[in-house]
Protein backbone atom coordinates (compact mmCIF):
# COMPACT_ATOMS: atom_id res chain seq x y z
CA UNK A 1 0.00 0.00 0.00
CA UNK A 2 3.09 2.11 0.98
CA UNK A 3 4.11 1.98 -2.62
CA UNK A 4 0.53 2.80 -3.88
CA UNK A 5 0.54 6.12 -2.07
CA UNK A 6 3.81 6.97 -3.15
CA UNK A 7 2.90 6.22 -6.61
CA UNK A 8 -0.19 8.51 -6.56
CA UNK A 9 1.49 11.03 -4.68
CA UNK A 10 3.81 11.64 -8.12
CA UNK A 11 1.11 11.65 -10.40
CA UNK A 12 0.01 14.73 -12.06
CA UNK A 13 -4.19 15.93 -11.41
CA UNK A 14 -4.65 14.67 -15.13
CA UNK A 15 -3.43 11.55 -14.05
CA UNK A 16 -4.98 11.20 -11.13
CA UNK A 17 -8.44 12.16 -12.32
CA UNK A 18 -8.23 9.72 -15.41
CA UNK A 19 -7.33 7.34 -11.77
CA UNK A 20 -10.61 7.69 -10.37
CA UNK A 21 -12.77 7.31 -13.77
CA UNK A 22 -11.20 3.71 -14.42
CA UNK A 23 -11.48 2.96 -11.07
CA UNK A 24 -15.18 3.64 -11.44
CA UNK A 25 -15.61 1.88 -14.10
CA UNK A 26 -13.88 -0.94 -12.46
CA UNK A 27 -15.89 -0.62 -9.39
CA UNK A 28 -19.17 -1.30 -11.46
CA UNK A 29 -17.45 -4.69 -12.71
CA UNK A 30 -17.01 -5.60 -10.04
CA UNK A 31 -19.99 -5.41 -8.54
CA UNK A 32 -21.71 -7.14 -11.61
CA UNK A 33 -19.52 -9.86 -11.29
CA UNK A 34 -19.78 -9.99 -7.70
CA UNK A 35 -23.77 -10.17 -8.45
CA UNK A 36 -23.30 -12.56 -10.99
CA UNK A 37 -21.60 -15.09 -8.28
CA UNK A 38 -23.64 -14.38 -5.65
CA UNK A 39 -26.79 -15.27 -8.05
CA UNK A 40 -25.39 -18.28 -8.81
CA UNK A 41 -24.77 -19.30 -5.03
CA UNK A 42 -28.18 -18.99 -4.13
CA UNK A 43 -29.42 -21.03 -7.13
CA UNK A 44 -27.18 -23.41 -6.22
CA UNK A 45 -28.18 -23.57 -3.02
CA UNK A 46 -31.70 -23.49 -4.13
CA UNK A 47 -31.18 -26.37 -6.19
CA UNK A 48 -28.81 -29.04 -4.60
CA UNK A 49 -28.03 -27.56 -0.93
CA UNK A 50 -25.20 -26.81 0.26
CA UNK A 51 -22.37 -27.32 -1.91
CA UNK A 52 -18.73 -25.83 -3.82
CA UNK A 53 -20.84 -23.00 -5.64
CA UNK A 54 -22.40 -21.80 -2.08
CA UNK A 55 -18.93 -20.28 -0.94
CA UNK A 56 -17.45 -19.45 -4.45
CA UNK A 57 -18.47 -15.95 -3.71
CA UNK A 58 -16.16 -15.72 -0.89
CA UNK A 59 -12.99 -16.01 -3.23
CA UNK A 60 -14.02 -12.75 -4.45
CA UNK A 61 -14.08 -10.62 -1.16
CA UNK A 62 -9.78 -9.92 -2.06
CA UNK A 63 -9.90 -8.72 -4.66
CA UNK A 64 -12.89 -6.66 -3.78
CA UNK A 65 -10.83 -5.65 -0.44
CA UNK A 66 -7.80 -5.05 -2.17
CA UNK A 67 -10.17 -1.99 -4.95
CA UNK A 68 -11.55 -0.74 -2.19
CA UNK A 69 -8.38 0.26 -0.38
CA UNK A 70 -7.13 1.50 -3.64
CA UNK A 71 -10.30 3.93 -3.56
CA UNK A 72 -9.71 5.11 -0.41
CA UNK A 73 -6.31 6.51 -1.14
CA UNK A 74 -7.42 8.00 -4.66
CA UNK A 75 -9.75 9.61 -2.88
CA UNK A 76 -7.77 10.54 -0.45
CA UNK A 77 -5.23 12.04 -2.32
CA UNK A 78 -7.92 13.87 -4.78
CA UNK A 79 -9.23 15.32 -1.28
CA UNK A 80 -5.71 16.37 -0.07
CA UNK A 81 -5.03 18.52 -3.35
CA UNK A 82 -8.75 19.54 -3.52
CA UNK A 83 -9.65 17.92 -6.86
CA UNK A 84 -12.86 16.30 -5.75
């Protein structure tokens, strides 16, 4: 994370702005996908019980961790040189 900050720290507010806009658009992704998987978990579940495709969702929560963080400090940074 150290190295994230750093990294946004040096970019320009171009940069930083074109940042946030694919992180939006990656946000939305992933909140189809996540959607998608949690869909199929309950139809699963519907279906045959318990089973592999009940938890698959939960190999997703990383990733979905690891955006969110990356948010945070975009958006912190935008706030810090008052580009929100």
């Amino acid at each position: 994370m150290q190295s994230n900050d750093k990294q946004l720290t040096e970019l320009s507010d171009d940069e930083l702005l074109q940042q946030k806009k694919k992180l939006k658009s990656e946000k939305i992704s992933n909140a189809v996908i996540l959607g998608f998987m949690v869909g199929v978990a309950v139809f699963s579940t519907w279906r045959n019980g318990f089973g592999l495709f009940t938890f698959f969702p939960l190999l997703f929560v990383p990733f979905a961790l690891n955006h969110t963080k990356k948010v945070s400090a975009l958006e912190a940074e935008l706030r810090a040189r008052n580009l929100s």
